[in-house]
C-alpha atoms as a PDB file:
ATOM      1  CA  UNK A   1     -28.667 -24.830 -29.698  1.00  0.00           C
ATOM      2  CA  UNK A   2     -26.972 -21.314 -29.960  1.00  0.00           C
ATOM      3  CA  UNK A   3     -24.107 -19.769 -31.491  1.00  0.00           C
ATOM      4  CA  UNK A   4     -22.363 -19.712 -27.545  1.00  0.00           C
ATOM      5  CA  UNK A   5     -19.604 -21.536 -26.571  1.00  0.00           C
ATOM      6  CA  UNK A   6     -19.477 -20.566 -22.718  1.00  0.00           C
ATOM      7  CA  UNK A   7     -22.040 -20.060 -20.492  1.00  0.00           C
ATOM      8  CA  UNK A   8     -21.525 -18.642 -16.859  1.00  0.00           C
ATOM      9  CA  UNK A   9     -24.477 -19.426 -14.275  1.00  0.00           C
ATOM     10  CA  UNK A  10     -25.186 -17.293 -11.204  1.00  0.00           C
ATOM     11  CA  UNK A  11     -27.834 -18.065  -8.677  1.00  0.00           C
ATOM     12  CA  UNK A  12     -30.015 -15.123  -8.583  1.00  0.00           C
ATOM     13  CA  UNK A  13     -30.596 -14.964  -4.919  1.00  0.00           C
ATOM     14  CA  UNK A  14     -27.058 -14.869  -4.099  1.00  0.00           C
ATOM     15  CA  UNK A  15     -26.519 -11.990  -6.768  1.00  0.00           C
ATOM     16  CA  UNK A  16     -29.047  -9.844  -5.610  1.00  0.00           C
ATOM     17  CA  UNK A  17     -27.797  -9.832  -1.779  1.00  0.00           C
ATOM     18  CA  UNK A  18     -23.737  -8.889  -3.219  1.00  0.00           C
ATOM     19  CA  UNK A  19     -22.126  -5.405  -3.513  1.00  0.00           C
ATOM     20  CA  UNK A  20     -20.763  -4.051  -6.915  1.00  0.00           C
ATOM     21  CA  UNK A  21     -17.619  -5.054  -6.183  1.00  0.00           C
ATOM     22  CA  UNK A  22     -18.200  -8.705  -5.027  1.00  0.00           C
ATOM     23  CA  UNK A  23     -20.496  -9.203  -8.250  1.00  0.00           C
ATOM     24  CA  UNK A  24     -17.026  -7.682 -10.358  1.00  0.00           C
ATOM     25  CA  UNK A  25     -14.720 -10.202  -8.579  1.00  0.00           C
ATOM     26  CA  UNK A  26     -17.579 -12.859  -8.822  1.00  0.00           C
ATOM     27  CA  UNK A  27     -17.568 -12.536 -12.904  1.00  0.00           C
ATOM     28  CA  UNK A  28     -14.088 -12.196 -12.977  1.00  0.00           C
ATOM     29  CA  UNK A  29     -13.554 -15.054 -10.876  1.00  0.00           C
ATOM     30  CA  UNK A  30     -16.316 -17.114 -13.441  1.00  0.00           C
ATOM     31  CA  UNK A  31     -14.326 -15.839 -16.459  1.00  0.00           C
ATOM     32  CA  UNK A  32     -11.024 -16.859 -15.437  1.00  0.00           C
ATOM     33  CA  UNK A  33     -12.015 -20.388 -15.602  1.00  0.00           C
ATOM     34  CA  UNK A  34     -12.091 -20.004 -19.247  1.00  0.00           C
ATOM     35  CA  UNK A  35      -8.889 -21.072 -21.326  1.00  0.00           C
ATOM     36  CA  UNK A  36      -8.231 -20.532 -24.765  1.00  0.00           C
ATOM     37  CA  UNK A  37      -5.493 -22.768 -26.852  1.00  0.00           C
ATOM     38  CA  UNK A  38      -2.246 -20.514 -27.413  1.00  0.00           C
ATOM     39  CA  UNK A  39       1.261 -21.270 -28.430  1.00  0.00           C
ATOM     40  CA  UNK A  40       4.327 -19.358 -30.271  1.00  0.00           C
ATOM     41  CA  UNK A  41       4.970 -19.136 -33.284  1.00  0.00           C
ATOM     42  CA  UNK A  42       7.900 -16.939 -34.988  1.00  0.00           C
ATOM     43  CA  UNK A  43       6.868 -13.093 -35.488  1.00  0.00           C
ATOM     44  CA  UNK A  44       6.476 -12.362 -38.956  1.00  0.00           C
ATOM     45  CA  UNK A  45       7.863  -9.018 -38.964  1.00  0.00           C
ATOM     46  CA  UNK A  46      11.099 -10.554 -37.247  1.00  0.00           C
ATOM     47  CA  UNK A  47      11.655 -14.270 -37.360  1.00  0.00           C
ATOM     48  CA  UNK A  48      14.325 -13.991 -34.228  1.00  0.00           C
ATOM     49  CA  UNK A  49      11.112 -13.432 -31.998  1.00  0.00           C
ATOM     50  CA  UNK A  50       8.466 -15.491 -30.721  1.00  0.00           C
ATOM     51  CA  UNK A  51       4.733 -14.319 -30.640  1.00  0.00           C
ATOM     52  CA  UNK A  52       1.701 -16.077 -28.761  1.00  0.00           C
ATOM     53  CA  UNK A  53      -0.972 -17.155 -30.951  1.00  0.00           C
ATOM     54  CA  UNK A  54      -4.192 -18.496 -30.222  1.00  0.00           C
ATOM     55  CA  UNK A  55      -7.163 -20.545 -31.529  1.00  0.00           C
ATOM     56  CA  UNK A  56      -9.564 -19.136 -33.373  1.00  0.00           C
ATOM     57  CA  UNK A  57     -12.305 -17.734 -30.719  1.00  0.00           C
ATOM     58  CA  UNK A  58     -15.359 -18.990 -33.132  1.00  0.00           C
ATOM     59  CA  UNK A  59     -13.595 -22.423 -33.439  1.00  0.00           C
ATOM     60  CA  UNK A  60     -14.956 -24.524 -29.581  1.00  0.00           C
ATOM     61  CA  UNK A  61     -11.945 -26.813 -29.854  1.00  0.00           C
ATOM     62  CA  UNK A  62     -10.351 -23.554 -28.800  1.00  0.00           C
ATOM     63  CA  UNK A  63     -11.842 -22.964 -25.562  1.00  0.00           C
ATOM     64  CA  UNK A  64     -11.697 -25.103 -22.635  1.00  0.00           C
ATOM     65  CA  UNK A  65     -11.750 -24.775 -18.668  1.00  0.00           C
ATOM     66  CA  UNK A  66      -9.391 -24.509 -16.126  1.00  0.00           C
ATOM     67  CA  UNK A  67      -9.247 -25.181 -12.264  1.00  0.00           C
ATOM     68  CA  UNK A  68      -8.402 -22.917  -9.712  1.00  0.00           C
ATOM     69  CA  UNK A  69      -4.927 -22.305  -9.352  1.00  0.00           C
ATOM     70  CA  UNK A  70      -5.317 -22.992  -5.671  1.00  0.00           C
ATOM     71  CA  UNK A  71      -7.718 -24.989  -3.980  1.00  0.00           C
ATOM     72  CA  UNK A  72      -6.567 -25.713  -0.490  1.00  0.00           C
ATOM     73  CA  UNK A  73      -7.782 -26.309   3.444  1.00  0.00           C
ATOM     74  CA  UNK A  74      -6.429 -23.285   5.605  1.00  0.00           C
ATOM     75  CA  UNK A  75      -5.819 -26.140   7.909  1.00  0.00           C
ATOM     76  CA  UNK A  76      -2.940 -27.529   5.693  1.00  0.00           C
ATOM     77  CA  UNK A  77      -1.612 -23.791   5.109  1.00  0.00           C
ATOM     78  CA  UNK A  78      -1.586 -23.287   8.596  1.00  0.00           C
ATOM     79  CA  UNK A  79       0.174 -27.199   9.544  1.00  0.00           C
ATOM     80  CA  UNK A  80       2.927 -26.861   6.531  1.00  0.00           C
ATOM     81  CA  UNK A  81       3.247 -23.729   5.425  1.00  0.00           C
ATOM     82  CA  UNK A  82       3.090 -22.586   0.973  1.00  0.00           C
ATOM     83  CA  UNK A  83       4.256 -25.959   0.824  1.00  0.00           C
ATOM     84  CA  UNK A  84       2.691 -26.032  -2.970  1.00  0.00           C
ATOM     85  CA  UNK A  85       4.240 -24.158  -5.519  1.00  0.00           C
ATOM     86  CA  UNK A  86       0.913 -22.669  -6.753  1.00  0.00           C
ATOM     87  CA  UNK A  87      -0.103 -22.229  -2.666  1.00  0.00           C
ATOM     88  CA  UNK A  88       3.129 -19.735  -2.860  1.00  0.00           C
ATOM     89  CA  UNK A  89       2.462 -18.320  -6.113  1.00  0.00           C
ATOM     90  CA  UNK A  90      -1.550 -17.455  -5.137  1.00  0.00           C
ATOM     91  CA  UNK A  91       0.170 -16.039  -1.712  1.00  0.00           C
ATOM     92  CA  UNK A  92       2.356 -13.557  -3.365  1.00  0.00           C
ATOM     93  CA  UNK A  93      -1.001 -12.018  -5.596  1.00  0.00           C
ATOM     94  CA  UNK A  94      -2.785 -11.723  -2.334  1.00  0.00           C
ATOM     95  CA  UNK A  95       0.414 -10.103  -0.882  1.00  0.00           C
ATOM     96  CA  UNK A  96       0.435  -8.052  -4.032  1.00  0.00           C
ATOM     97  CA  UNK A  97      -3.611  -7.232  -4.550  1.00  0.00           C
ATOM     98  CA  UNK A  98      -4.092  -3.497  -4.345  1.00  0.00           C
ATOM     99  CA  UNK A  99      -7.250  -4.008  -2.093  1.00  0.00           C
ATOM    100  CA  UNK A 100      -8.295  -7.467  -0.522  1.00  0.00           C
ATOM    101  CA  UNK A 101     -12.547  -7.430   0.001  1.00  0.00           C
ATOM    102  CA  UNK A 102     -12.582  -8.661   3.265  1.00  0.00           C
ATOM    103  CA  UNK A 103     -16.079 -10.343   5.302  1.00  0.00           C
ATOM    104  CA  UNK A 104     -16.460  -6.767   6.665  1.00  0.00           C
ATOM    105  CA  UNK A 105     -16.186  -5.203   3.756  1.00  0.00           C
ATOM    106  CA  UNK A 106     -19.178  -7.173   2.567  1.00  0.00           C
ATOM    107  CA  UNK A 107     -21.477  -6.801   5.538  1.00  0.00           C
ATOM    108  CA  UNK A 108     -20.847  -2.995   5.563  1.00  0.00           C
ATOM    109  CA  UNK A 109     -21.801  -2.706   2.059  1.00  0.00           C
ATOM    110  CA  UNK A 110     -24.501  -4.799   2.293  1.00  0.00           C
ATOM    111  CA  UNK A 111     -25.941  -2.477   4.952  1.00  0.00           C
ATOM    112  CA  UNK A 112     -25.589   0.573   2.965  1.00  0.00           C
ATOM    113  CA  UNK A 113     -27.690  -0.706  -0.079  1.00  0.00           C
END
């Protein structure tokens, strides 16, 4: 046993054969997954507000995992449309997102390295 509570795994292979920046949205992606237990409590410094508060991180009944907020065939996108509310709400970040990696992106880095 250890003192860890979360443990990401990343096949080796495929790490070694990624860019910088797909390894950075690859942990980023792995992290999100990871939830803590939150909820509000009133501020002590002004008991008209509400503050989030959340487990204790060394306490593991404070940690669990969450899916992805979208998991969805293009096919269905394409047939119907954001017909899901998360579909719309993943849709407007991607509309949003400063830079979007793209498959070209990746092979043309790859070739540099």
């Amino acid at each position: 046993m250890t003192d860890y509570m979360l443990f990401v795994f990343i096949n080796k292979a495929a790490w070694k054969t990624m860019p910088e920046e797909q390894r950075a949205a690859l942990v980023d992606h792995e992290l999100c997954h990871f939830t803590r237990e939150e909820w509000e409590e009133p501020d002590p410094e002004d008991q008209r507000k509400w503050v989030k508060v959340y487990g204790a991180a060394t306490d593991p009944d404070s940690w669990g995992i969450r899916e992805h907020d979208v998991e969805e065939f293009s096919e269905i996108i394409e047939r119907h449309g954001l017909w899901d509310t998360g579909i719309e709400t993943f849709a407007e970040a991607v509309r949003e997102a400063d830079h979007q990696l793209t498959i070209s992106d990746v092979q043309r880095l790859s070739r540099v390295k």
